[in-house]
PDB file of N, CA and C in Angstrom:
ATOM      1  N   UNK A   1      17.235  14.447 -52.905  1.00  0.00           N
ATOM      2  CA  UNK A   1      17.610  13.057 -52.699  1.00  0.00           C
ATOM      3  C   UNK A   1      16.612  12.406 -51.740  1.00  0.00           C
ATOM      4  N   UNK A   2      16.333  10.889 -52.023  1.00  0.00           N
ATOM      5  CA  UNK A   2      15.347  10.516 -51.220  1.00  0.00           C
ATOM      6  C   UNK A   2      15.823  10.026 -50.055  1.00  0.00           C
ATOM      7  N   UNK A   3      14.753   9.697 -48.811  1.00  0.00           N
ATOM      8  CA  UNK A   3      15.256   9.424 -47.648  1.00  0.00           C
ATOM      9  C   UNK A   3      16.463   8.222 -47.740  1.00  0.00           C
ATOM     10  N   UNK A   4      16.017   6.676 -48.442  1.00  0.00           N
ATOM     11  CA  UNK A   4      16.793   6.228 -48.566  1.00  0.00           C
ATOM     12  C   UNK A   4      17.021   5.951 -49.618  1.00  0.00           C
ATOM     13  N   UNK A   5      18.322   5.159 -50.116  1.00  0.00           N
ATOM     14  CA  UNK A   5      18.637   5.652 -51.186  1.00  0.00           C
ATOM     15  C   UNK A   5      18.096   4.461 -52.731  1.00  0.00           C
ATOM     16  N   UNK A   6      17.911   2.732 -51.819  1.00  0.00           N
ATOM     17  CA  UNK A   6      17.027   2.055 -52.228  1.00  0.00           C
ATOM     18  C   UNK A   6      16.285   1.347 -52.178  1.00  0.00           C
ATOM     19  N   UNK A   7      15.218   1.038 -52.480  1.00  0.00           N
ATOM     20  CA  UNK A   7      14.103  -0.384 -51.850  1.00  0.00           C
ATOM     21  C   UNK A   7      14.456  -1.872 -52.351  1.00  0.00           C
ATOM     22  N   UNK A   8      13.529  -2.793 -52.048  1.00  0.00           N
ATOM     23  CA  UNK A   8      13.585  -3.947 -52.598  1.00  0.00           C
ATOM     24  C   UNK A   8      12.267  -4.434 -52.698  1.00  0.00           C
ATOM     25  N   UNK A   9      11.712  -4.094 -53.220  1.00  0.00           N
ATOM     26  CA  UNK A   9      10.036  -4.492 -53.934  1.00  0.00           C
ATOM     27  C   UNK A   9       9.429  -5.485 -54.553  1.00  0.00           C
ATOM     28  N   UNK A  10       8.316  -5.994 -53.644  1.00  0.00           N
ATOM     29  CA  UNK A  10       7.976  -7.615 -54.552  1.00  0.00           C
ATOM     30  C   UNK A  10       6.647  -7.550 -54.589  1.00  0.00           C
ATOM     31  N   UNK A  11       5.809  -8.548 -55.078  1.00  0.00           N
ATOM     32  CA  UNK A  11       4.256  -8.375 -55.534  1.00  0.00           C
ATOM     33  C   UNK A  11       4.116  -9.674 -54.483  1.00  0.00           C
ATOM     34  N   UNK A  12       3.187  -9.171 -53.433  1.00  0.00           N
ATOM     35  CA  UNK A  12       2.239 -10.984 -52.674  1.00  0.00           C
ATOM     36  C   UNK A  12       1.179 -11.651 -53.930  1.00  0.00           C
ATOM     37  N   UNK A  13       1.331 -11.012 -55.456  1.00  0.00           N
ATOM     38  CA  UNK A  13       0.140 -11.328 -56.835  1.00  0.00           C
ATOM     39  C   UNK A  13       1.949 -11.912 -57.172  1.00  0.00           C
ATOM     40  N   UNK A  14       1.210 -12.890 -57.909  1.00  0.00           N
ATOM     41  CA  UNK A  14       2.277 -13.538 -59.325  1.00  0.00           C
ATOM     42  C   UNK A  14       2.575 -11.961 -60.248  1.00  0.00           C
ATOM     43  N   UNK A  15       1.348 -11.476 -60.342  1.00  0.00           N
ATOM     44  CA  UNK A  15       1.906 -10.167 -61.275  1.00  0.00           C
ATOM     45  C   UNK A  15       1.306  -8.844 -60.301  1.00  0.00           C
ATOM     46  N   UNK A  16       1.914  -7.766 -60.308  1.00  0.00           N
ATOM     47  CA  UNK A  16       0.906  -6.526 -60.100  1.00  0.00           C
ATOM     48  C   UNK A  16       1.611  -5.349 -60.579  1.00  0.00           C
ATOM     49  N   UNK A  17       0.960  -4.261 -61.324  1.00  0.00           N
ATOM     50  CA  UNK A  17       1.052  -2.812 -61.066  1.00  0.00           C
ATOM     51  C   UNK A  17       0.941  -1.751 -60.451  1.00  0.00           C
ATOM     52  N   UNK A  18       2.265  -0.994 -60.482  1.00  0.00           N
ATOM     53  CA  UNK A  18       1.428   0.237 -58.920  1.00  0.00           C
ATOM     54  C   UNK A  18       2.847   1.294 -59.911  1.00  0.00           C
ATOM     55  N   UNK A  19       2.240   2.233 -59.917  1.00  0.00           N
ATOM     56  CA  UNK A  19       2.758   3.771 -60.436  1.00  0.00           C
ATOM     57  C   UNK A  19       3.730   3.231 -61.530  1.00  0.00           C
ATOM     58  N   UNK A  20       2.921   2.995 -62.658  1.00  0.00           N
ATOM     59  CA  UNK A  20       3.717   2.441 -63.870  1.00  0.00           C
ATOM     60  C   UNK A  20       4.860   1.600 -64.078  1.00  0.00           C
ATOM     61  N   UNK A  21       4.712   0.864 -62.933  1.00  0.00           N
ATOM     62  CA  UNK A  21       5.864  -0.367 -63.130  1.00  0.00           C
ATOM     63  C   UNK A  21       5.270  -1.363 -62.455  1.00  0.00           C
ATOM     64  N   UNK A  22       5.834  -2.802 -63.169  1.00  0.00           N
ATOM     65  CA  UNK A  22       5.022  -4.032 -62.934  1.00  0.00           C
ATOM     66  C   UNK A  22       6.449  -4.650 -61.588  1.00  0.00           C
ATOM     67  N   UNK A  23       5.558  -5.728 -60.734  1.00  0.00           N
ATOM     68  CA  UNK A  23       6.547  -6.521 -60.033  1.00  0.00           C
ATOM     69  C   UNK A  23       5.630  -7.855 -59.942  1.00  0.00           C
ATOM     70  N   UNK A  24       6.640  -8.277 -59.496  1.00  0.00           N
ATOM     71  CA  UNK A  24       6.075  -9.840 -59.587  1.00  0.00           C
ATOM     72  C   UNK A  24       6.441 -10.307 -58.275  1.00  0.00           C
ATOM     73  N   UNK A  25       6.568 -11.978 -57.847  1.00  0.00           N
ATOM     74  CA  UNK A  25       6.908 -12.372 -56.340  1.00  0.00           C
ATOM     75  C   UNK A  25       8.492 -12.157 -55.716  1.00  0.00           C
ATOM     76  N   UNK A  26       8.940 -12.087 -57.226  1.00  0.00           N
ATOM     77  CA  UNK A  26      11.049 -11.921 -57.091  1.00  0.00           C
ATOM     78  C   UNK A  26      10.650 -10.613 -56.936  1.00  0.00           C
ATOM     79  N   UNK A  27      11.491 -10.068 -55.665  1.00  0.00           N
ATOM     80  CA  UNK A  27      11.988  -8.496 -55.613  1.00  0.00           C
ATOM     81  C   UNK A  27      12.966  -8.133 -56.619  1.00  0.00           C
ATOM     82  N   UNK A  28      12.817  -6.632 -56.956  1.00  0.00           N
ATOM     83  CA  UNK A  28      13.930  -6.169 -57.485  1.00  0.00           C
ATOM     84  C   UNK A  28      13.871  -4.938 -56.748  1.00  0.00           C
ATOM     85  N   UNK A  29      15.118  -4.204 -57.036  1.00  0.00           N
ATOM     86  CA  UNK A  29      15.532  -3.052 -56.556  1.00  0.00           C
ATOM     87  C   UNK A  29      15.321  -1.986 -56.781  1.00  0.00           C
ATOM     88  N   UNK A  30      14.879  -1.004 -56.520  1.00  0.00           N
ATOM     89  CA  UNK A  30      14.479   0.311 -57.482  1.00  0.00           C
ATOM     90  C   UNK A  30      15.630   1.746 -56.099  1.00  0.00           C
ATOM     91  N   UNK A  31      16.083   2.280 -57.108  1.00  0.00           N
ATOM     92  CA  UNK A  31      16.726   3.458 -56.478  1.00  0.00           C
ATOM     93  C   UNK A  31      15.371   4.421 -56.020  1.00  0.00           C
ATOM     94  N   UNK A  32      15.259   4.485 -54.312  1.00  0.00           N
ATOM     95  CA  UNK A  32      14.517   6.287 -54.168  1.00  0.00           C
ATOM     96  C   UNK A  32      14.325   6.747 -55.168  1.00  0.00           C
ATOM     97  N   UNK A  33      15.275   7.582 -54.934  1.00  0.00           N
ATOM     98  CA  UNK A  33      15.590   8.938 -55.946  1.00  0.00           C
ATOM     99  C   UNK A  33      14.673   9.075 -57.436  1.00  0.00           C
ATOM    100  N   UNK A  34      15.241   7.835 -57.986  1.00  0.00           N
ATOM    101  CA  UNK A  34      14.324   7.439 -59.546  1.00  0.00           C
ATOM    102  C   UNK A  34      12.965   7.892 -59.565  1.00  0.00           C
ATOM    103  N   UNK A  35      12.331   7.991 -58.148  1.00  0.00           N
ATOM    104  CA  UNK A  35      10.676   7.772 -58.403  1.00  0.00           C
ATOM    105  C   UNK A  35      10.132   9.324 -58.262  1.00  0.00           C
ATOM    106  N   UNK A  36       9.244   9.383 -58.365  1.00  0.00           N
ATOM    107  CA  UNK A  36       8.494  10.681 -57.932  1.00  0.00           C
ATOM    108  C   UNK A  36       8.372  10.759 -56.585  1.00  0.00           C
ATOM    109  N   UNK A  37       7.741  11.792 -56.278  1.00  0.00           N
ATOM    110  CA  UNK A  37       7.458  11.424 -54.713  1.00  0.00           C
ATOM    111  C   UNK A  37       6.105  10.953 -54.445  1.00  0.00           C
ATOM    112  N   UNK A  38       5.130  10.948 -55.793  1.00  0.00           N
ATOM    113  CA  UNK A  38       4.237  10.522 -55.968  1.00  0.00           C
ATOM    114  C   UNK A  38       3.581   9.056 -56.025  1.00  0.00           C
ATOM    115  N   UNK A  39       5.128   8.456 -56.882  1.00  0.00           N
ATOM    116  CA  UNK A  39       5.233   7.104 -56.975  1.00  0.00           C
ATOM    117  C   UNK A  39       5.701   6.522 -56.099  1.00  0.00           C
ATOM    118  N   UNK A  40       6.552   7.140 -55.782  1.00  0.00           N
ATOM    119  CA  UNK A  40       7.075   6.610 -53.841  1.00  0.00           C
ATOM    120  C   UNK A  40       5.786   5.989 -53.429  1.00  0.00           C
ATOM    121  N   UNK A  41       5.064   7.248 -52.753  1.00  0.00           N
ATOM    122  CA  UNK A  41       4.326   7.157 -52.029  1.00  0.00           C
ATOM    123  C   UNK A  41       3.502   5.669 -52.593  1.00  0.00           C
ATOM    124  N   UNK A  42       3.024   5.344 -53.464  1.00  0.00           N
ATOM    125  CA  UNK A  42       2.070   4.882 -53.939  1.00  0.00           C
ATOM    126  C   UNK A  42       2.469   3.394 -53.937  1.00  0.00           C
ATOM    127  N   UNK A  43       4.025   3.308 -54.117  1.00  0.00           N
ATOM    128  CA  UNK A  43       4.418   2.192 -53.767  1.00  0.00           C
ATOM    129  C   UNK A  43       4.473   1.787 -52.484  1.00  0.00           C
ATOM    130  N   UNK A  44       4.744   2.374 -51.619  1.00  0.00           N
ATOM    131  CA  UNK A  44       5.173   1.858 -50.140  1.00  0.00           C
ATOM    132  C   UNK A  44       4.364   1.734 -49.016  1.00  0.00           C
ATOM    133  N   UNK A  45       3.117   2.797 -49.973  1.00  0.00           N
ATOM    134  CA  UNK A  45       2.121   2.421 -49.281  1.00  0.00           C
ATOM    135  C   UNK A  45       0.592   1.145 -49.596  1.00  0.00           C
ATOM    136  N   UNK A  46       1.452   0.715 -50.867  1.00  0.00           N
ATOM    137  CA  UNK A  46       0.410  -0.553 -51.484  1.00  0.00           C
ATOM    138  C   UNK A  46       0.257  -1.316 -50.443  1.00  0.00           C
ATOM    139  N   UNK A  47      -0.405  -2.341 -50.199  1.00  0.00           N
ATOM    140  CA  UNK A  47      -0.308  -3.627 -49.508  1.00  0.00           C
ATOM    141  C   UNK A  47      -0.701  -4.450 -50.420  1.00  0.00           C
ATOM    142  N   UNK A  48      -0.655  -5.049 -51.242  1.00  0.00           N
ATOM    143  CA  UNK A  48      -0.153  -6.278 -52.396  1.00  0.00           C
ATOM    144  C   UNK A  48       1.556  -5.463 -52.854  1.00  0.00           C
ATOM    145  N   UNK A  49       2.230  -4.857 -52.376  1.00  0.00           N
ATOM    146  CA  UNK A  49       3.372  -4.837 -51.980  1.00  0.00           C
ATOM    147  C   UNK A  49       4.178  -4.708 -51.093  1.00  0.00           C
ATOM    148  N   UNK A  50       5.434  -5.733 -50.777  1.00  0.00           N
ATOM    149  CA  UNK A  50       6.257  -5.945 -49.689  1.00  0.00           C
ATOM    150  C   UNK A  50       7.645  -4.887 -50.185  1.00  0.00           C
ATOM    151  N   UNK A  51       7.396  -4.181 -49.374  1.00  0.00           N
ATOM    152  CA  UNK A  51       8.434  -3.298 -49.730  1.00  0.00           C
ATOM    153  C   UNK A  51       9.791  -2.830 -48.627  1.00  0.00           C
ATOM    154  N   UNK A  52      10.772  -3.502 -48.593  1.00  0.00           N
ATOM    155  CA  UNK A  52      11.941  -3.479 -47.935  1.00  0.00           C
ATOM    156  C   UNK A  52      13.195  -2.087 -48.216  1.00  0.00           C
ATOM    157  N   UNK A  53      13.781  -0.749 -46.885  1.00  0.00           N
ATOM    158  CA  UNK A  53      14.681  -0.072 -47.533  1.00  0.00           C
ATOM    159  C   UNK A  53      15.661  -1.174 -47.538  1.00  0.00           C
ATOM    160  N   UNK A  54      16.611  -1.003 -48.202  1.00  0.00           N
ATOM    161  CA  UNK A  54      17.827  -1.168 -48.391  1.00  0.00           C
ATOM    162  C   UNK A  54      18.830  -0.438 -47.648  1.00  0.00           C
ATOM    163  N   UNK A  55      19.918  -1.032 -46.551  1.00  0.00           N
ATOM    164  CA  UNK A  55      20.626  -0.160 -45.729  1.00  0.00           C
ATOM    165  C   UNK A  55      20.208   0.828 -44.581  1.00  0.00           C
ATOM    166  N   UNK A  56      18.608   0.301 -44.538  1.00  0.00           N
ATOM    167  CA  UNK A  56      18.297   0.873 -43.416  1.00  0.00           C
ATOM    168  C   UNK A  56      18.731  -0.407 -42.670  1.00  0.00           C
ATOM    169  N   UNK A  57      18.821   0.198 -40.855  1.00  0.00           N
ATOM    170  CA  UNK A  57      18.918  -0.817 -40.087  1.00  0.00           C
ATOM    171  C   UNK A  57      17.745  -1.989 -39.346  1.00  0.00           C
ATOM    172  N   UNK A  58      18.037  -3.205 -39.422  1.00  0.00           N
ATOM    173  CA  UNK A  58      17.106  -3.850 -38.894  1.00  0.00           C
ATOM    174  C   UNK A  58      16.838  -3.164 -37.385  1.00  0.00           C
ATOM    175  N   UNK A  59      15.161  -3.617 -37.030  1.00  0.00           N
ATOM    176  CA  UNK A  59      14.998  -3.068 -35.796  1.00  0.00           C
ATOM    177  C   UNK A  59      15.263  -4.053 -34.327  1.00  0.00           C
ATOM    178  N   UNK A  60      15.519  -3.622 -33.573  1.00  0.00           N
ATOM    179  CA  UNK A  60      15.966  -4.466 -32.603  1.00  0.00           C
ATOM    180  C   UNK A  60      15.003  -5.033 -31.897  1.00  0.00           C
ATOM    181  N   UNK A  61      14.986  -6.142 -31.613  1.00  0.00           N
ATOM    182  CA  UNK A  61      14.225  -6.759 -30.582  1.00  0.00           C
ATOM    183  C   UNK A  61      13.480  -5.991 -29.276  1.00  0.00           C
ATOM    184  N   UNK A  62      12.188  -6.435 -28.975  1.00  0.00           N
ATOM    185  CA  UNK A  62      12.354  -5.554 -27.175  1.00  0.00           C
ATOM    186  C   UNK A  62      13.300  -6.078 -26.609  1.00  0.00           C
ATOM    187  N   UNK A  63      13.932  -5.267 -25.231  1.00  0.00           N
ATOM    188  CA  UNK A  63      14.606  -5.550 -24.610  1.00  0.00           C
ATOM    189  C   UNK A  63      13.964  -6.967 -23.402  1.00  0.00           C
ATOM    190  N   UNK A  64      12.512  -6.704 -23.069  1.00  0.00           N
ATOM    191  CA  UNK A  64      12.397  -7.725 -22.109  1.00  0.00           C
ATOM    192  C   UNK A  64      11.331  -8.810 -22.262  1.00  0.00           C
ATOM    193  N   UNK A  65      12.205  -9.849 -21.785  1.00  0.00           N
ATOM    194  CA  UNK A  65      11.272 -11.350 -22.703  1.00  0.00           C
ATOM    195  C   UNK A  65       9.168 -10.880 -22.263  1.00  0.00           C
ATOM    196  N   UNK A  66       9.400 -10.081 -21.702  1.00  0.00           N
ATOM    197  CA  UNK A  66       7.408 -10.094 -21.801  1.00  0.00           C
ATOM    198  C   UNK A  66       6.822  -9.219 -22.976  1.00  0.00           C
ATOM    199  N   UNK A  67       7.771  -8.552 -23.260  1.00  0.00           N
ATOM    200  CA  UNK A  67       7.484  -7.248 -24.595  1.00  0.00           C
ATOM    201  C   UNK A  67       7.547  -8.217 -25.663  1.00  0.00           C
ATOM    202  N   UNK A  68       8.664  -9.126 -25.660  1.00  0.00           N
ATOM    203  CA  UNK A  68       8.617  -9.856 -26.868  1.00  0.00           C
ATOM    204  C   UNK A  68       7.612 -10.478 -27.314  1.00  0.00           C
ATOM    205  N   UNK A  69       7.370 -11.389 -25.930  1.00  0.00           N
ATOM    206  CA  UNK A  69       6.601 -12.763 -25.843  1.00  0.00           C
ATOM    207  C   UNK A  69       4.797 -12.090 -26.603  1.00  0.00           C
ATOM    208  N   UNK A  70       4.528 -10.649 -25.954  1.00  0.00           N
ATOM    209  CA  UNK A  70       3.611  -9.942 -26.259  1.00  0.00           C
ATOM    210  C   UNK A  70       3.443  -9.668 -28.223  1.00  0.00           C
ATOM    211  N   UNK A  71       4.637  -9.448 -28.208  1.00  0.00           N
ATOM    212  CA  UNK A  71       4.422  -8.971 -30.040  1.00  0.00           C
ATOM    213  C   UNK A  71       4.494 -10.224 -30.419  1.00  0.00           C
ATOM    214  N   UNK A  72       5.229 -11.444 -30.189  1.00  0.00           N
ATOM    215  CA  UNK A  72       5.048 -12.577 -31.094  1.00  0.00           C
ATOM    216  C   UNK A  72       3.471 -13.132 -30.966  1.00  0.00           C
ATOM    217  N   UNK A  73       2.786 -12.931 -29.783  1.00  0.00           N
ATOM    218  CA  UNK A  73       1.364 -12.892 -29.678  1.00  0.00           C
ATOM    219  C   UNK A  73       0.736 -12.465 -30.698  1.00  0.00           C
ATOM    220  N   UNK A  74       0.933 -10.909 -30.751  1.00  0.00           N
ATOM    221  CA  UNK A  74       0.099 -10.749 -31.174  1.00  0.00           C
ATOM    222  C   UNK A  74       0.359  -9.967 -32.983  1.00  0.00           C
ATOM    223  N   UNK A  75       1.607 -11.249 -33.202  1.00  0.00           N
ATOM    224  CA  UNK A  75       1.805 -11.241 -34.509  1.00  0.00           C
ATOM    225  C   UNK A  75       1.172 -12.679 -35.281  1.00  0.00           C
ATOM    226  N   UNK A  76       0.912 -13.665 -34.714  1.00  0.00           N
ATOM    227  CA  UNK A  76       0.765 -15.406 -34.602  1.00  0.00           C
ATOM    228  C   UNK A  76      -0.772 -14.794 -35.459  1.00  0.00           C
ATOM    229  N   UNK A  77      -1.076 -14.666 -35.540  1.00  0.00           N
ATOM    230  CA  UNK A  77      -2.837 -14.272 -36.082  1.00  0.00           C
ATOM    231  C   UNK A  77      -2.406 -13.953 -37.609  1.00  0.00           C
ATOM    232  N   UNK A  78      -1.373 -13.082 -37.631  1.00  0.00           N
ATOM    233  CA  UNK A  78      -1.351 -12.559 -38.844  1.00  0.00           C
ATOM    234  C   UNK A  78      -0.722 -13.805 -39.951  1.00  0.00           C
ATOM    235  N   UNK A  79      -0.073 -14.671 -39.353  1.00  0.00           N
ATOM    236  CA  UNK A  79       0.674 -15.484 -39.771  1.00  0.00           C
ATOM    237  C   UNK A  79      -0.194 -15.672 -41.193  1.00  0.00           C
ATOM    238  N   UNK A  80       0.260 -16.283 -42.398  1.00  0.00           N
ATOM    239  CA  UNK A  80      -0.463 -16.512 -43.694  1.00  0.00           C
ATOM    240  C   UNK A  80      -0.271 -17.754 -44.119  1.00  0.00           C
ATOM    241  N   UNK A  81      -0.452 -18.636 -45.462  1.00  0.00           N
ATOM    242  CA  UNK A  81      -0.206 -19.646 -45.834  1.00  0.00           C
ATOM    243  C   UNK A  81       1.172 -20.059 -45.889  1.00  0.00           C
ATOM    244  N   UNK A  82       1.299 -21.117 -45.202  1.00  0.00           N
ATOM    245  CA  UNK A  82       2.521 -21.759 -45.254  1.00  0.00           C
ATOM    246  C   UNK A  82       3.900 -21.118 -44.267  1.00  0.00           C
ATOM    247  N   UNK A  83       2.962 -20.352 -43.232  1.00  0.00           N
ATOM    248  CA  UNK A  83       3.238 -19.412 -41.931  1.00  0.00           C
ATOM    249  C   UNK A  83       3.732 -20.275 -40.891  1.00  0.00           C
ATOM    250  N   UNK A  84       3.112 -21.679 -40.942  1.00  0.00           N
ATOM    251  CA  UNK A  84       3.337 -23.079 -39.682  1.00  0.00           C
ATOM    252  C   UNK A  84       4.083 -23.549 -40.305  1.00  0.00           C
ATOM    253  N   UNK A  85       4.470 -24.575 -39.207  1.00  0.00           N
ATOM    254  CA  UNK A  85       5.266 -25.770 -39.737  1.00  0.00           C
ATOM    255  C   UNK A  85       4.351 -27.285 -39.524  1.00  0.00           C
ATOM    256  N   UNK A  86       4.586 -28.296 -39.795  1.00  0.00           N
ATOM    257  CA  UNK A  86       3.485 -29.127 -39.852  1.00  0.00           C
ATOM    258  C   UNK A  86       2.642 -29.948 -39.124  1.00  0.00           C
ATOM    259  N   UNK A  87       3.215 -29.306 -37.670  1.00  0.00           N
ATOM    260  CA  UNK A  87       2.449 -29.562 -36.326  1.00  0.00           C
ATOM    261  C   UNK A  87       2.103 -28.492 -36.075  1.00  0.00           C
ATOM    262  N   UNK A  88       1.491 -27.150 -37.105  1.00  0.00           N
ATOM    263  CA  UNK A  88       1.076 -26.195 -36.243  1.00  0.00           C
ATOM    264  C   UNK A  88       1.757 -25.004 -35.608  1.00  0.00           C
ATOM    265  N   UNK A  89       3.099 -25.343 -35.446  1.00  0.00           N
ATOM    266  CA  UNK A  89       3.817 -24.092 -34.584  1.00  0.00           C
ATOM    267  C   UNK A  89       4.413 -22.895 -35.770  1.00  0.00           C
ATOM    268  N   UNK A  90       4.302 -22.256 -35.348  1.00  0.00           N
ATOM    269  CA  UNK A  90       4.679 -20.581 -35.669  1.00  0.00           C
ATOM    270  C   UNK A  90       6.345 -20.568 -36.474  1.00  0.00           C
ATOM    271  N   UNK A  91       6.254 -20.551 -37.959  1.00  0.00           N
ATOM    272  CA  UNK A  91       7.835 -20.519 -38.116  1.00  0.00           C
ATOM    273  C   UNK A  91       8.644 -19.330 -37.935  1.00  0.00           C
ATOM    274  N   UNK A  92      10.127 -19.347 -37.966  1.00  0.00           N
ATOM    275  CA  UNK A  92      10.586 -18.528 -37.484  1.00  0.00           C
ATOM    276  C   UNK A  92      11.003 -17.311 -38.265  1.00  0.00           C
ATOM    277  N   UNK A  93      10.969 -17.726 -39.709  1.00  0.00           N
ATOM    278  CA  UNK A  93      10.957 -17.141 -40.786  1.00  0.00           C
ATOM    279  C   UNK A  93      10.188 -16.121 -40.834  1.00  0.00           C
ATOM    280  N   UNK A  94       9.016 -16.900 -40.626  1.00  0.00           N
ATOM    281  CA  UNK A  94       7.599 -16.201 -41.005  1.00  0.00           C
ATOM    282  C   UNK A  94       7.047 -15.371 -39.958  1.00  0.00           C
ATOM    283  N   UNK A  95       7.410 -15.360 -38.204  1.00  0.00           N
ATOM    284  CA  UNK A  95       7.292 -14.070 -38.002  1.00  0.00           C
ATOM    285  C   UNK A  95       8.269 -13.440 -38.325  1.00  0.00           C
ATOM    286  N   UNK A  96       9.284 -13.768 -38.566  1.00  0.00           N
ATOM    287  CA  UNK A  96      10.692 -12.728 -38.574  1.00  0.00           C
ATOM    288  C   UNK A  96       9.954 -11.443 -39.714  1.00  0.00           C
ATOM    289  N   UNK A  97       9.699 -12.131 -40.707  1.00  0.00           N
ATOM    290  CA  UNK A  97       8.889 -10.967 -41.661  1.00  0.00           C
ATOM    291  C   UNK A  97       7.770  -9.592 -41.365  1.00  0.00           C
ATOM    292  N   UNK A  98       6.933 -10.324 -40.391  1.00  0.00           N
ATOM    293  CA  UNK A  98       5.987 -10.096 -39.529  1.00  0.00           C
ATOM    294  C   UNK A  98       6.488  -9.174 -38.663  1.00  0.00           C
ATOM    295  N   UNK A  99       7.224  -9.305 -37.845  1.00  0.00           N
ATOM    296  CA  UNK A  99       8.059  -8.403 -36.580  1.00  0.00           C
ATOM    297  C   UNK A  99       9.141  -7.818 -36.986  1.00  0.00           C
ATOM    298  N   UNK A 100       9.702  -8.023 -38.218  1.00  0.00           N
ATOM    299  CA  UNK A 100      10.640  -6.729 -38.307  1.00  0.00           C
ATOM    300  C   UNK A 100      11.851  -7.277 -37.643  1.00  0.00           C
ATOM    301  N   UNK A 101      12.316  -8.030 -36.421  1.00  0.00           N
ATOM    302  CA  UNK A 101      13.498  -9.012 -36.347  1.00  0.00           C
ATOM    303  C   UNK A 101      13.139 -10.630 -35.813  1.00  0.00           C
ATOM    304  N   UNK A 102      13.905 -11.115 -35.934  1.00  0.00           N
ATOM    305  CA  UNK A 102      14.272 -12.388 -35.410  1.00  0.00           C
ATOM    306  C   UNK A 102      13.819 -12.638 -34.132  1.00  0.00           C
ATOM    307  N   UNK A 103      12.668 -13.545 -34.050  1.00  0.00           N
ATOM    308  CA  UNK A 103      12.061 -14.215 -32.247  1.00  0.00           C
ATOM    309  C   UNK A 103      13.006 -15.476 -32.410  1.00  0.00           C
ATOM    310  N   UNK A 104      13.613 -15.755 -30.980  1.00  0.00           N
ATOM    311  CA  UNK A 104      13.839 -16.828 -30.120  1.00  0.00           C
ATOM    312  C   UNK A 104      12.775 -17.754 -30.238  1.00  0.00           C
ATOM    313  N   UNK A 105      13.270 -19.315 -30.681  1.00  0.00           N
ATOM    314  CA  UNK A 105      12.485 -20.006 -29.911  1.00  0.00           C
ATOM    315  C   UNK A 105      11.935 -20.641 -29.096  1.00  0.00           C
ATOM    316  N   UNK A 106      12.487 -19.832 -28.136  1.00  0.00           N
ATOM    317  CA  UNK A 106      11.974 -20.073 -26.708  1.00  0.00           C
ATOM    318  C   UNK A 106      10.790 -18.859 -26.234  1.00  0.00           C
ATOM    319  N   UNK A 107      11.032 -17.900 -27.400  1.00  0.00           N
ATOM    320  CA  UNK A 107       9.931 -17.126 -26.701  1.00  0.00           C
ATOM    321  C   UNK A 107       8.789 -17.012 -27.813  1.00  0.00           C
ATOM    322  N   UNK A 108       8.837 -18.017 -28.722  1.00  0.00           N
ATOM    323  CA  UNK A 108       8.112 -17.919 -29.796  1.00  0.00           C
ATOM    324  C   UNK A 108       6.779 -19.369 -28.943  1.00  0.00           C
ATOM    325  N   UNK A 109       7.786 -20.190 -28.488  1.00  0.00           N
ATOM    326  CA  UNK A 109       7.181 -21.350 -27.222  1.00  0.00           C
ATOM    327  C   UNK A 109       6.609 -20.816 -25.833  1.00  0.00           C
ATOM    328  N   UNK A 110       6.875 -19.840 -25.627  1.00  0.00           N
ATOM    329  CA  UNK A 110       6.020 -19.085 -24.416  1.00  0.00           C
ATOM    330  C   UNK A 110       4.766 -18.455 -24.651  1.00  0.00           C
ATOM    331  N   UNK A 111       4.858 -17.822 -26.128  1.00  0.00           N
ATOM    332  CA  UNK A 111       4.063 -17.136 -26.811  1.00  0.00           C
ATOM    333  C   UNK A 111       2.676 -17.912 -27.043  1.00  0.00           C
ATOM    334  N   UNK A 112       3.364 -19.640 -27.572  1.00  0.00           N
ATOM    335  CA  UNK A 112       1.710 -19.900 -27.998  1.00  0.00           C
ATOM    336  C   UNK A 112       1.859 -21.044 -26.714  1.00  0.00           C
ATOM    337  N   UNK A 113       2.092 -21.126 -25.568  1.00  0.00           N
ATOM    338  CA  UNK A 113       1.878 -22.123 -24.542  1.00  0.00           C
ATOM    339  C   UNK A 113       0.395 -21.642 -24.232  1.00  0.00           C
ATOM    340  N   UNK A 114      -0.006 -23.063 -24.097  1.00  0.00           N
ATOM    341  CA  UNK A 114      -1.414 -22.336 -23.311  1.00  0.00           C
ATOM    342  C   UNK A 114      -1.450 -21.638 -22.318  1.00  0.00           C
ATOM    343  N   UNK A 115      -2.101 -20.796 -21.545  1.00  0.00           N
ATOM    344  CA  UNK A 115      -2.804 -20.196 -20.261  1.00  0.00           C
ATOM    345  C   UNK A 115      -3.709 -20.775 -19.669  1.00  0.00           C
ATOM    346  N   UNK A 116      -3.093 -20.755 -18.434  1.00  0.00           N
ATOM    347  CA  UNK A 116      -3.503 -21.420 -17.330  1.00  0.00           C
ATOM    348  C   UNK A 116      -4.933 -20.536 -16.671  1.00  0.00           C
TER     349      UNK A 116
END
């Protein structure tokens, strides 16, 4: 049995292939178990795929606003098209994807304040 039991798999391509099955930008679900361990692998480790477990737990925030303020730093770079909002600032969505949970925006506003 596989570690978990399912993913949720999408293509950043309108279309792509990876270990004999096509995905597109809609996720679908694929059971572990179903795959090889070959195809596992091959999936989860693509990058033109976003690949989410299912029923694993989200990860928690750091505990202290400078750890945070630090990863929303130095997640803001990675940000991609349609990552801002239309003055520029960092959406919340779009690191949430990025970091694995949910930034404050208050510390998402500390993050890109200038330095003094």
């Amino acid at each position: 049995m596989a570690k978990h039991p399912a993913l949720s798999v999408r293509s950043t391509r309108e279309r792509f292939r990876r270990a004999g099955l096509a995905f597109t930008r809609t996720p679908v679900e694929i059971a572990a178990d179903s795959l090889s361990a070959d195809a596992l692998a091959r999936i989860t480790s693509e990058p033109n795929l976003v690949v989410t477990e299912l029923g694993a737990p989200a990860p928690e925030p750091p505990a202290s606003a400078e750890e945070r303020i630090a990863q929303i730093s130095e997640a803001i770079p990675g940000l991609g098209e349609g990552g801002r909002t239309k003055d520029g600032k960092p959406k919340i969505a779009a690191l949430e994807k990025l970091l694995g949970w949910k930034p404050a925006a208050e510390d998402i506003e500390a993050a890109t304040a200038p330095q003094n």
